[in-house]
PDB file of N, CA and C in Angstrom:
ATOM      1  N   UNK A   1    -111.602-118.885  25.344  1.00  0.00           N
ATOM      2  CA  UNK A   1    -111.769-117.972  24.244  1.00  0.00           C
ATOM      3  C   UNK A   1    -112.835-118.506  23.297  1.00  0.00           C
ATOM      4  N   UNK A   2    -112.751-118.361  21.946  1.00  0.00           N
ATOM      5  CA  UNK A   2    -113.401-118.700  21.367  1.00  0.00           C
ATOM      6  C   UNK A   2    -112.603-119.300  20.057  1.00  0.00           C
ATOM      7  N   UNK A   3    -113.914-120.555  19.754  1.00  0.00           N
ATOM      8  CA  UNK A   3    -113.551-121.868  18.724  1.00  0.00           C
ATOM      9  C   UNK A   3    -113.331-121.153  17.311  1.00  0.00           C
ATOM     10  N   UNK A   4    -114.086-120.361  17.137  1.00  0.00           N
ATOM     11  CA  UNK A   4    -114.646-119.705  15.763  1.00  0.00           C
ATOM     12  C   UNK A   4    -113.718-118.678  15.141  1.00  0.00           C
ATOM     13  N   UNK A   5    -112.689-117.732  16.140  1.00  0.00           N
ATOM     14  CA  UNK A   5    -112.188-117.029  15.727  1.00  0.00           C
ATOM     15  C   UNK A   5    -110.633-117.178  16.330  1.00  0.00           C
ATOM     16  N   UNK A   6    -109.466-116.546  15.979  1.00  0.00           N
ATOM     17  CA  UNK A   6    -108.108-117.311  16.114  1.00  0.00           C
ATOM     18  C   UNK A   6    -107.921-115.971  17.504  1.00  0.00           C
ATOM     19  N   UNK A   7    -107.173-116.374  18.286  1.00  0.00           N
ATOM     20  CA  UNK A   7    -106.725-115.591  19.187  1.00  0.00           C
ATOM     21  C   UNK A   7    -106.117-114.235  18.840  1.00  0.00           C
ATOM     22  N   UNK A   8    -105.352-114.040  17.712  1.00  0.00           N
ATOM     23  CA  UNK A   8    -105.024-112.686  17.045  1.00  0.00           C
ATOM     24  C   UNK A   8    -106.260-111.764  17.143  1.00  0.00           C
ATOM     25  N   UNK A   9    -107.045-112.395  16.298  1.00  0.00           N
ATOM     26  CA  UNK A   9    -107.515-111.604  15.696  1.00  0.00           C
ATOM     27  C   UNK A   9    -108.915-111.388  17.085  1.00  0.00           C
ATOM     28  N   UNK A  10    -108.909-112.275  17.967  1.00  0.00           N
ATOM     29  CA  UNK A  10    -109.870-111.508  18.838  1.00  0.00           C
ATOM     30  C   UNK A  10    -109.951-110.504  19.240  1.00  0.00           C
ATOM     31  N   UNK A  11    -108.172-110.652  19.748  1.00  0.00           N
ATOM     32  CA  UNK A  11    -107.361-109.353  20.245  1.00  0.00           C
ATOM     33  C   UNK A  11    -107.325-108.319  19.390  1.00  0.00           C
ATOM     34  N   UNK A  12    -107.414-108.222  17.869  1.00  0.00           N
ATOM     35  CA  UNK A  12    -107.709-106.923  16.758  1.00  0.00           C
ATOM     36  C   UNK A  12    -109.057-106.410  17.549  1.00  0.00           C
ATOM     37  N   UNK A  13    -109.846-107.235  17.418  1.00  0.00           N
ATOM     38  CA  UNK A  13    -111.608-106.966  17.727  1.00  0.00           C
ATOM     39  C   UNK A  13    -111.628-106.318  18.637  1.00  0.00           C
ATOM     40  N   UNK A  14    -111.388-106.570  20.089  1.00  0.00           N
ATOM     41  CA  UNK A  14    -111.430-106.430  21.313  1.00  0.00           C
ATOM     42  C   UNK A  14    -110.722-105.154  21.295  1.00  0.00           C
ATOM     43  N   UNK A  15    -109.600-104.845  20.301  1.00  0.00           N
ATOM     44  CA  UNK A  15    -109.208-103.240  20.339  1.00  0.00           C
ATOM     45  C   UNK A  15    -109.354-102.259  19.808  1.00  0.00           C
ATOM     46  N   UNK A  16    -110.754-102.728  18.746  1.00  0.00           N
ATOM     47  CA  UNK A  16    -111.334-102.046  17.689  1.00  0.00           C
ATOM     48  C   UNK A  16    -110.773-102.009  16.640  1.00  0.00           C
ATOM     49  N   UNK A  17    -109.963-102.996  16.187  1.00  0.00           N
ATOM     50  CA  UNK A  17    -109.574-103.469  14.937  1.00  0.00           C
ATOM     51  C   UNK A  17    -110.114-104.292  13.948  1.00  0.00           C
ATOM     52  N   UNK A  18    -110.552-104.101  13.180  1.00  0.00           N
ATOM     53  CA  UNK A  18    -111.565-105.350  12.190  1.00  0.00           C
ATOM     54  C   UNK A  18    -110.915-106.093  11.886  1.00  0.00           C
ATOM     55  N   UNK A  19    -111.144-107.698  12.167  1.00  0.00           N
ATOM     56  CA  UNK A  19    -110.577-108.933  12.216  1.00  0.00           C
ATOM     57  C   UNK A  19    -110.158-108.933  10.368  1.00  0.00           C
ATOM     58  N   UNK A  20    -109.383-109.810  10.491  1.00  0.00           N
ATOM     59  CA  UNK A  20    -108.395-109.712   8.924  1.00  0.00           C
ATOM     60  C   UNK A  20    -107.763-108.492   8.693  1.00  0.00           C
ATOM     61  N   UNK A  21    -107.428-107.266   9.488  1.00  0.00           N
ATOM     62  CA  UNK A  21    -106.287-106.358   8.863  1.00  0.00           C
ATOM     63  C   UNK A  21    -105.207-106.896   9.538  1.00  0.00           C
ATOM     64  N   UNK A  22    -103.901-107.106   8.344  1.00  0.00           N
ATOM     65  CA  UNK A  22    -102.658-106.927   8.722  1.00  0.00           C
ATOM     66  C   UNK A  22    -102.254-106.573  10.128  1.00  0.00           C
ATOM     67  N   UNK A  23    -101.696-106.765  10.982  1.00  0.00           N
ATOM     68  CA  UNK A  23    -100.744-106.100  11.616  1.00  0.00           C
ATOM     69  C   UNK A  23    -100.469-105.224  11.558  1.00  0.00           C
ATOM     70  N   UNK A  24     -99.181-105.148  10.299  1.00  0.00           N
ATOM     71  CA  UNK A  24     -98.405-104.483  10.020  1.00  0.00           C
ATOM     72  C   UNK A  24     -99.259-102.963   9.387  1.00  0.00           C
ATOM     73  N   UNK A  25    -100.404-103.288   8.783  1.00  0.00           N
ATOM     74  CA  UNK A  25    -101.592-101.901   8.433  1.00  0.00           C
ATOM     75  C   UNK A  25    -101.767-101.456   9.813  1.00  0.00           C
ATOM     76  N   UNK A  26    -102.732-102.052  10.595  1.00  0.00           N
ATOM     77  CA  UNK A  26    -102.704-101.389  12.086  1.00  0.00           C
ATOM     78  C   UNK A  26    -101.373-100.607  12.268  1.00  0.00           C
ATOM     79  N   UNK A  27     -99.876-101.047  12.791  1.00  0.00           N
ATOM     80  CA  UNK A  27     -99.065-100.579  13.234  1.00  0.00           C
ATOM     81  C   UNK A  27     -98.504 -99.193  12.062  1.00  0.00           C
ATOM     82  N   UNK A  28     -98.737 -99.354  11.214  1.00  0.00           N
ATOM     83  CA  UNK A  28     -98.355 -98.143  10.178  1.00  0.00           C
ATOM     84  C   UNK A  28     -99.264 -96.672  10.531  1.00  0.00           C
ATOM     85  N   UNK A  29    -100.543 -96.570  11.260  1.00  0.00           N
ATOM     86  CA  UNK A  29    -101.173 -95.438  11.379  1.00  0.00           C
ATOM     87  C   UNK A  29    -100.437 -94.610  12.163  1.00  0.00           C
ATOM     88  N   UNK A  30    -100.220 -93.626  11.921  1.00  0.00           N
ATOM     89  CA  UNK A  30    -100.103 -92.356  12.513  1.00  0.00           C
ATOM     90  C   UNK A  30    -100.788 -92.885  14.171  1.00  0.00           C
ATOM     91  N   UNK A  31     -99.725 -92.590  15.111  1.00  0.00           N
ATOM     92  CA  UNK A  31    -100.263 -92.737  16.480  1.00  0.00           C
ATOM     93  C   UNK A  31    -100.081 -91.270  17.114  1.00  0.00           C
ATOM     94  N   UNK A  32     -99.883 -90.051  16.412  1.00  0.00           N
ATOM     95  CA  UNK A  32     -99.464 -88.857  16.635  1.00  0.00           C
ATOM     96  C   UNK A  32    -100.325 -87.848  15.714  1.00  0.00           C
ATOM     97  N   UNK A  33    -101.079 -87.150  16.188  1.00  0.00           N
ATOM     98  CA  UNK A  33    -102.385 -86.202  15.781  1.00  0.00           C
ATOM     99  C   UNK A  33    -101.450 -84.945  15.112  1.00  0.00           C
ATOM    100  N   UNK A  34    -101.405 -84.862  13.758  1.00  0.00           N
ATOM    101  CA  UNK A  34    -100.898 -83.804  12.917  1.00  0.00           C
ATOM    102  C   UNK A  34    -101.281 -82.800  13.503  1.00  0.00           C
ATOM    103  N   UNK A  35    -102.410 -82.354  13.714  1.00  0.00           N
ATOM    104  CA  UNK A  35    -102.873 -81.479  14.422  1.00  0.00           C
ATOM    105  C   UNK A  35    -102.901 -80.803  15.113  1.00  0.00           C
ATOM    106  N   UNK A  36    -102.239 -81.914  16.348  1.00  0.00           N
ATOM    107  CA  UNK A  36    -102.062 -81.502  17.846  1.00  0.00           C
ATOM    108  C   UNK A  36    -100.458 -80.819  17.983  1.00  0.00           C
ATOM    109  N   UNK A  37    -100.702 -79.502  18.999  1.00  0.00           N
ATOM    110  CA  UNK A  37     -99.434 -78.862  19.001  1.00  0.00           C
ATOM    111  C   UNK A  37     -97.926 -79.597  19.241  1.00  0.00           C
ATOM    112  N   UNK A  38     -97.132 -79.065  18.424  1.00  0.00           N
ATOM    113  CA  UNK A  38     -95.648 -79.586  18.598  1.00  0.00           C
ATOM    114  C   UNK A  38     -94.651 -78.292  19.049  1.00  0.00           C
ATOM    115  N   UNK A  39     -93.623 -79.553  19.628  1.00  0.00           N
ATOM    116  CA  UNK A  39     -92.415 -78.078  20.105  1.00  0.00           C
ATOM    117  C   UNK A  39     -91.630 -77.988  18.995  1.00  0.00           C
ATOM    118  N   UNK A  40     -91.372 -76.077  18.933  1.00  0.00           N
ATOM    119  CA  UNK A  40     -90.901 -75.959  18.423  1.00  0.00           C
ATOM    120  C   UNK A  40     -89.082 -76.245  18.576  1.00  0.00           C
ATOM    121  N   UNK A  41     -88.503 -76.144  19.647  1.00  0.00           N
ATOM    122  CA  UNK A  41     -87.176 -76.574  20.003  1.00  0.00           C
ATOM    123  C   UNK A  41     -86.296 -75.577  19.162  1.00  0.00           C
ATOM    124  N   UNK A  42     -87.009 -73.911  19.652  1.00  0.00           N
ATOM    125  CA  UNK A  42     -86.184 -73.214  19.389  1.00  0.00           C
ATOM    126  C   UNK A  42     -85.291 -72.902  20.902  1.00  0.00           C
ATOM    127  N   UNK A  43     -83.747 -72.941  20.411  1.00  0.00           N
ATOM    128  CA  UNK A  43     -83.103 -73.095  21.844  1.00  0.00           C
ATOM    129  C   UNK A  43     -82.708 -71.139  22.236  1.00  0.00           C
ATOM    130  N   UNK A  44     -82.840 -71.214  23.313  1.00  0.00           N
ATOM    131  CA  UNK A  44     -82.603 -69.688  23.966  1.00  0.00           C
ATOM    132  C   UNK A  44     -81.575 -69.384  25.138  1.00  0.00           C
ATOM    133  N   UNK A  45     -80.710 -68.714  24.336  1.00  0.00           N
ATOM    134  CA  UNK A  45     -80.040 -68.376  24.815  1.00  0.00           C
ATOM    135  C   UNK A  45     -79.960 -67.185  26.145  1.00  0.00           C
ATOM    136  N   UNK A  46     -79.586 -67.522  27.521  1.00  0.00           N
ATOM    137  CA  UNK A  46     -79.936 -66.572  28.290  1.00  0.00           C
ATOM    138  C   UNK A  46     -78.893 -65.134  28.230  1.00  0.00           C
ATOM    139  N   UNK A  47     -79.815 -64.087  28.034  1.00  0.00           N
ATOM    140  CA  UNK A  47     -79.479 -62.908  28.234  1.00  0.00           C
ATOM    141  C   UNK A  47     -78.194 -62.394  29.338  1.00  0.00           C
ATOM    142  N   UNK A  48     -78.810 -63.059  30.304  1.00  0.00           N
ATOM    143  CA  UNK A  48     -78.005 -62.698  31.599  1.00  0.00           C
ATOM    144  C   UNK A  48     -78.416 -61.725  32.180  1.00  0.00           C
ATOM    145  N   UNK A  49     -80.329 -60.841  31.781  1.00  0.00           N
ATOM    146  CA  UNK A  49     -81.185 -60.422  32.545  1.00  0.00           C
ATOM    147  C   UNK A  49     -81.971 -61.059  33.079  1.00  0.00           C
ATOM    148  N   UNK A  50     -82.195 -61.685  34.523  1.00  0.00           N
ATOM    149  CA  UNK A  50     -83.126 -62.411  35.378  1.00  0.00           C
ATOM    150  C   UNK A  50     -84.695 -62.196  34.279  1.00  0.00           C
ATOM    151  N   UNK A  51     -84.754 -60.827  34.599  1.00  0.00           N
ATOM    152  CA  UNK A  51     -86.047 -60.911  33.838  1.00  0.00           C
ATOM    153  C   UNK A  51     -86.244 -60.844  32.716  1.00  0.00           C
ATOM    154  N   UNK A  52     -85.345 -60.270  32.098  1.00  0.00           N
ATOM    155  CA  UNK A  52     -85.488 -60.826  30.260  1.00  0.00           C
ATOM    156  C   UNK A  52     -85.634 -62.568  30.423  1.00  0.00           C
ATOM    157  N   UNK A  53     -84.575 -63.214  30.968  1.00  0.00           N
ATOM    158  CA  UNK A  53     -84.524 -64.571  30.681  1.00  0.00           C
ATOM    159  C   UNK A  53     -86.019 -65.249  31.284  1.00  0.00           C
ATOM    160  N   UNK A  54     -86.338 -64.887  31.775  1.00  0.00           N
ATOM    161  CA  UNK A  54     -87.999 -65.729  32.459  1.00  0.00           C
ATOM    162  C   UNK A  54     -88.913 -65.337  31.449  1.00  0.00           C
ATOM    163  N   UNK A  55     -88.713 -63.773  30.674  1.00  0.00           N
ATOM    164  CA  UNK A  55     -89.664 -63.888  29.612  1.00  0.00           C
ATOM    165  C   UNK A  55     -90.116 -64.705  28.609  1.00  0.00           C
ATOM    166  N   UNK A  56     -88.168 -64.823  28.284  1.00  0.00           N
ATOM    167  CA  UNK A  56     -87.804 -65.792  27.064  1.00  0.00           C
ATOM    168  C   UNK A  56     -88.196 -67.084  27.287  1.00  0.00           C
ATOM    169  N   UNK A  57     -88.064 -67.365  28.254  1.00  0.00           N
ATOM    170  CA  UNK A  57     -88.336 -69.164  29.080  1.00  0.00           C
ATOM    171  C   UNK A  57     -90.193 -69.450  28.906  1.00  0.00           C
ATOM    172  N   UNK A  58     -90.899 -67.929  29.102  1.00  0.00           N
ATOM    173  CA  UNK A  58     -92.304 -68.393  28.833  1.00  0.00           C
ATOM    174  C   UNK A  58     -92.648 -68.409  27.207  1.00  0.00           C
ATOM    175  N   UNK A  59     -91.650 -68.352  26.340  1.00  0.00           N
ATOM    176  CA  UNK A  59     -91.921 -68.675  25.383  1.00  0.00           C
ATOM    177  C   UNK A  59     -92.172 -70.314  24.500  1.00  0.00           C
ATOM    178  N   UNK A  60     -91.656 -70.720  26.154  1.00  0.00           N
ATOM    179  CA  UNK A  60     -91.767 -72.200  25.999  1.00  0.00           C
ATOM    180  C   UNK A  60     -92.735 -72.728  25.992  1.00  0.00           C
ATOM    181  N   UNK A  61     -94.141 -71.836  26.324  1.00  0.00           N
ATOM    182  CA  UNK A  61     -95.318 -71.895  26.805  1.00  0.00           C
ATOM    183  C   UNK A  61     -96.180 -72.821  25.153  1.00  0.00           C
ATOM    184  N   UNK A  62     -95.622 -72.125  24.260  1.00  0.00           N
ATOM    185  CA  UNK A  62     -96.318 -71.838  22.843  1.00  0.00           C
ATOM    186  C   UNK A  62     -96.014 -73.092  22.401  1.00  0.00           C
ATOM    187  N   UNK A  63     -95.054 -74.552  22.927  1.00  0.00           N
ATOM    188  CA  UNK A  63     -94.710 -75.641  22.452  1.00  0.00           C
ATOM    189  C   UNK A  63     -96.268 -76.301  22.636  1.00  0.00           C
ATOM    190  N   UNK A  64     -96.880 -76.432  23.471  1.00  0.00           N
ATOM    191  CA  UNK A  64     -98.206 -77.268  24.102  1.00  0.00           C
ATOM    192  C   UNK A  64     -99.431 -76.236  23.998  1.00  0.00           C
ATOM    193  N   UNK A  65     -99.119 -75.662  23.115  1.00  0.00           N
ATOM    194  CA  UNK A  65    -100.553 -74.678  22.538  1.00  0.00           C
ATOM    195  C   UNK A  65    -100.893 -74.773  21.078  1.00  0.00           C
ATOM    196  N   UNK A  66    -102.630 -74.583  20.899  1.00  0.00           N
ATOM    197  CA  UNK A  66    -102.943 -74.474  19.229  1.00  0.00           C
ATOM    198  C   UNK A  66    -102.031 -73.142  18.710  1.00  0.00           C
ATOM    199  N   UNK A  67    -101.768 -72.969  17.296  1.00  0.00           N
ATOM    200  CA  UNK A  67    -101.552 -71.883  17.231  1.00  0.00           C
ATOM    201  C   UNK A  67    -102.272 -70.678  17.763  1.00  0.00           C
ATOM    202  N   UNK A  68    -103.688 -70.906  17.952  1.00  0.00           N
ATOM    203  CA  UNK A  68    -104.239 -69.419  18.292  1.00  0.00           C
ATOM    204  C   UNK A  68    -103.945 -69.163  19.561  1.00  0.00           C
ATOM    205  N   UNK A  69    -103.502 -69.991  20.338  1.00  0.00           N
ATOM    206  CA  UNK A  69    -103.047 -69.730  22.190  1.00  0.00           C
ATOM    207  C   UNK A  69    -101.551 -69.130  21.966  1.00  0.00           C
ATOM    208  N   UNK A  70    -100.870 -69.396  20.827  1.00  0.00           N
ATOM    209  CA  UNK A  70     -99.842 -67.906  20.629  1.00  0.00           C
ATOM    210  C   UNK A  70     -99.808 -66.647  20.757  1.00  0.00           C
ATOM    211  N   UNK A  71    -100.620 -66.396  20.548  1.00  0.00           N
ATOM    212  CA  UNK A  71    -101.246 -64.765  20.425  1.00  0.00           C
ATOM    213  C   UNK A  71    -100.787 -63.981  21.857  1.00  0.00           C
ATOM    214  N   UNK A  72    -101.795 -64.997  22.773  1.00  0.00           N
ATOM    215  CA  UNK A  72    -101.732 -64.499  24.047  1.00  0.00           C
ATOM    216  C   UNK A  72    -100.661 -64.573  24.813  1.00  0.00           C
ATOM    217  N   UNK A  73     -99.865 -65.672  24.749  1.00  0.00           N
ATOM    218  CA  UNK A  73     -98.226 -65.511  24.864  1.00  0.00           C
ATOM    219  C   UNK A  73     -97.276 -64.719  24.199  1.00  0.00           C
ATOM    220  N   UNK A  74     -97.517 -64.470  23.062  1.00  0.00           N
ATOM    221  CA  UNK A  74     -96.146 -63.237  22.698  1.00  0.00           C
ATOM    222  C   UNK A  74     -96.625 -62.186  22.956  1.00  0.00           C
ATOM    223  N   UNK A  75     -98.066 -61.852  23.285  1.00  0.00           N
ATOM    224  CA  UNK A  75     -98.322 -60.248  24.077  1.00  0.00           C
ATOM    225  C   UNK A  75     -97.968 -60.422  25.218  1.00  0.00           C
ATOM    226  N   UNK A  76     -98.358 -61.303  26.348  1.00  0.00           N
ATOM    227  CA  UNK A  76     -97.650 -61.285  27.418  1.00  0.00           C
ATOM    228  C   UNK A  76     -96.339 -61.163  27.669  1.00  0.00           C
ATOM    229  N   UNK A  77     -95.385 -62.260  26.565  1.00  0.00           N
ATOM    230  CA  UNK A  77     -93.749 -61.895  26.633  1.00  0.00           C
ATOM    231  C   UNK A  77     -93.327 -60.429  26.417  1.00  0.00           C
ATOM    232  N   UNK A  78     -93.948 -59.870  24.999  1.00  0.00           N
ATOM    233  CA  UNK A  78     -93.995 -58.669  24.894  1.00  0.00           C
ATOM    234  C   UNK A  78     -93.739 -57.420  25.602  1.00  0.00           C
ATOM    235  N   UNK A  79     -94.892 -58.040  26.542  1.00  0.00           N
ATOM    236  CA  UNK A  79     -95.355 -56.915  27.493  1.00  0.00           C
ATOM    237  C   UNK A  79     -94.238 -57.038  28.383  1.00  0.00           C
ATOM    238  N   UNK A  80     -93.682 -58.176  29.355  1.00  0.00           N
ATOM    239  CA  UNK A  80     -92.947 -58.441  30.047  1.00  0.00           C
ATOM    240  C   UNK A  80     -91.436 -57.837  29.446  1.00  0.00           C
ATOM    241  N   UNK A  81     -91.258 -57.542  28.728  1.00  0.00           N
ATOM    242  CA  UNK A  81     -90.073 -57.112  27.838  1.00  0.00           C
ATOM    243  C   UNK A  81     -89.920 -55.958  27.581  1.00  0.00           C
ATOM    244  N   UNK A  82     -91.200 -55.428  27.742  1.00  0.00           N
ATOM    245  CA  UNK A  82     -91.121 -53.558  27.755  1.00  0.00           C
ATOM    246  C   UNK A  82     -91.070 -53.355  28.921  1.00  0.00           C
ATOM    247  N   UNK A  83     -91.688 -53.782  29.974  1.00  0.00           N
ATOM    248  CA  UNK A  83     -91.602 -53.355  31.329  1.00  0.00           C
ATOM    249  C   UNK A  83     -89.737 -54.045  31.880  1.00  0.00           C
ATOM    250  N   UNK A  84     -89.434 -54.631  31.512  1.00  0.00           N
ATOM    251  CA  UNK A  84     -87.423 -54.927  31.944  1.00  0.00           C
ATOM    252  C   UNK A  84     -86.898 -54.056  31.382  1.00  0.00           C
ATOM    253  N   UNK A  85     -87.575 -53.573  30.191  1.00  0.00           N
ATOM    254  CA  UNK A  85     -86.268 -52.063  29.216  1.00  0.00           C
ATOM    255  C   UNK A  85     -86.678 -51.135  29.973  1.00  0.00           C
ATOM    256  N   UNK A  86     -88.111 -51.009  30.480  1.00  0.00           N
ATOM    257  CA  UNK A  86     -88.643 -49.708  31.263  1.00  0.00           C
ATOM    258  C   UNK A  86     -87.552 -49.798  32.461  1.00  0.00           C
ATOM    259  N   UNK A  87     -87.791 -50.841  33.575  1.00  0.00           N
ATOM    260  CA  UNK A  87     -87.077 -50.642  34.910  1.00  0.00           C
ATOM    261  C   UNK A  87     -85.759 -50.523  34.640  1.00  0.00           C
ATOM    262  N   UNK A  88     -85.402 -50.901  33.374  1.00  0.00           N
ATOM    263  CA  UNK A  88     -83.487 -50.860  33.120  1.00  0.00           C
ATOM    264  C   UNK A  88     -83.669 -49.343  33.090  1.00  0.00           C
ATOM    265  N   UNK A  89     -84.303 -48.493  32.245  1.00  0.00           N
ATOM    266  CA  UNK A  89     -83.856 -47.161  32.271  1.00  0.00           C
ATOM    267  C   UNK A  89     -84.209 -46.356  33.900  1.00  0.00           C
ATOM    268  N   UNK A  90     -85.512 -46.909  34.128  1.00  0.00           N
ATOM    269  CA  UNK A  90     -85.363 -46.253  35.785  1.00  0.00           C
ATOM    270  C   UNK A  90     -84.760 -46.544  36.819  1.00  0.00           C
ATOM    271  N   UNK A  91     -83.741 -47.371  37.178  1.00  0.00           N
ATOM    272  CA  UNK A  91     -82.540 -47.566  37.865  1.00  0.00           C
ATOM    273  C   UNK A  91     -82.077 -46.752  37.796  1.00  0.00           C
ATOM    274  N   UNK A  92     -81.094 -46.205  38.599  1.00  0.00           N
ATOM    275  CA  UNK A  92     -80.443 -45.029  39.091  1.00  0.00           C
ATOM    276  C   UNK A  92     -79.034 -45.291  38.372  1.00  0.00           C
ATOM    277  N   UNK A  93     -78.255 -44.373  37.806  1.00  0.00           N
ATOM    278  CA  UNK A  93     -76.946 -45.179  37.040  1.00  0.00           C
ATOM    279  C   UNK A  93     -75.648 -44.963  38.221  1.00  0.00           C
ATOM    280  N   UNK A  94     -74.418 -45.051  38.180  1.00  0.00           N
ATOM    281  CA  UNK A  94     -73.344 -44.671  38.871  1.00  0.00           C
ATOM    282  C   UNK A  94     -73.711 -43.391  39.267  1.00  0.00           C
ATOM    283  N   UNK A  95     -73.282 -42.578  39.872  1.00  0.00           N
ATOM    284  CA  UNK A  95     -73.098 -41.377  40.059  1.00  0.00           C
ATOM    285  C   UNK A  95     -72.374 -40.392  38.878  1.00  0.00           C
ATOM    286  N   UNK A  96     -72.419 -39.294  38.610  1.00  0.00           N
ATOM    287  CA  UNK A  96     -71.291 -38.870  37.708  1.00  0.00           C
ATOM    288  C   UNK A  96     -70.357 -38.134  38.271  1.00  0.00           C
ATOM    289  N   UNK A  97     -69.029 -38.600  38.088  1.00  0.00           N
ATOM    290  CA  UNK A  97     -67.815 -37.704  38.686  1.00  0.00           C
ATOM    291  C   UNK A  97     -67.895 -36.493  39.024  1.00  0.00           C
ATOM    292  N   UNK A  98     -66.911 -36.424  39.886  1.00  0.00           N
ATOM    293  CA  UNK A  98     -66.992 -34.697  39.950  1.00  0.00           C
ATOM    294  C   UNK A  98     -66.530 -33.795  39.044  1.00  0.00           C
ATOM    295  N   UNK A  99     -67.126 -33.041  39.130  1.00  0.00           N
ATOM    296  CA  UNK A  99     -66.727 -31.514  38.120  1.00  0.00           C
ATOM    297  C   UNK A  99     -65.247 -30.953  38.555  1.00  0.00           C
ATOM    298  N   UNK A 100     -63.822 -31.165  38.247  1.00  0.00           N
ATOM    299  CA  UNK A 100     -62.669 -30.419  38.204  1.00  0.00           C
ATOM    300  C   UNK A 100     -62.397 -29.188  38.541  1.00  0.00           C
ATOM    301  N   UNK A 101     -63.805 -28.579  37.946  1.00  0.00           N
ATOM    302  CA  UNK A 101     -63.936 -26.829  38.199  1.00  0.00           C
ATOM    303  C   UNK A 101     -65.024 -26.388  39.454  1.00  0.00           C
ATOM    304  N   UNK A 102     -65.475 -27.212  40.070  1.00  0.00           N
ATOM    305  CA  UNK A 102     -66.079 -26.886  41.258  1.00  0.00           C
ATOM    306  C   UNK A 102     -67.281 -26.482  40.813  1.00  0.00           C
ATOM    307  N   UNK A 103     -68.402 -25.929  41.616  1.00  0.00           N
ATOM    308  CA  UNK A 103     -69.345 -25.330  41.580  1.00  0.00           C
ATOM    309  C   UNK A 103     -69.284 -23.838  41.119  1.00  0.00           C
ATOM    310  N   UNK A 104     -69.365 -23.171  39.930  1.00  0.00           N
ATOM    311  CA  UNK A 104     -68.825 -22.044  39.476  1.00  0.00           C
ATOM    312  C   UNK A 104     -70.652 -21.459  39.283  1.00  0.00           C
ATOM    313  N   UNK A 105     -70.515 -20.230  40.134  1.00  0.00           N
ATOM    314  CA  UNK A 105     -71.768 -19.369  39.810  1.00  0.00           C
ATOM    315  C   UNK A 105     -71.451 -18.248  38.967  1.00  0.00           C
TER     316      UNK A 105
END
């Protein structure tokens, strides 16, 4: 190594630390970018529609996005959410009972 400077502090240098800061200053910085997207750890409860629930699940999408990459995920969920109320109403329902009084012309 070297005579001139103490082994600590080479190791500050060598990691882009300027020789004589604290430690304990180094270790206090923020190692986590305010900035950078966080989850939100909103928890979701499943519907108990296959496809409602996969909508809801891509809402998980928006944890590892800037806010502006939201946008494009809640129109997509959106969208995915009108088209499950759509196919719920075009399903065919039970049949309806029969009429008591028959076919009366």
């Amino acid at each position: 190594m070297s005579d001139s400077l103490p082994e600590a502090e080479i190791g500050a240098v060598a990691e882009g630390v300027p020789a004589g800061v604290p430690e304990a200053v180094v270790e206090a910085e923020p190692t986590d970018d305010p900035a950078a997207p966080a989850p939100l750890h909103v928890d979701r409860t499943p519907s108990g529609n296959a496809d409602v629930d996969a909508q809801l699940g891509r809402l998980a999408d928006t944890d590892h996005l800037a806010t502006d990459g939201h946008v494009e995920v809640y129109e997509d969920v959106h969208r995915g959410l009108r088209d499950a109320l759509t196919a719920l109403d075009a399903r065919p329902g039970p049949p309806a009972p029969p009429s008591p009084y028959g076919n009366r012309s």
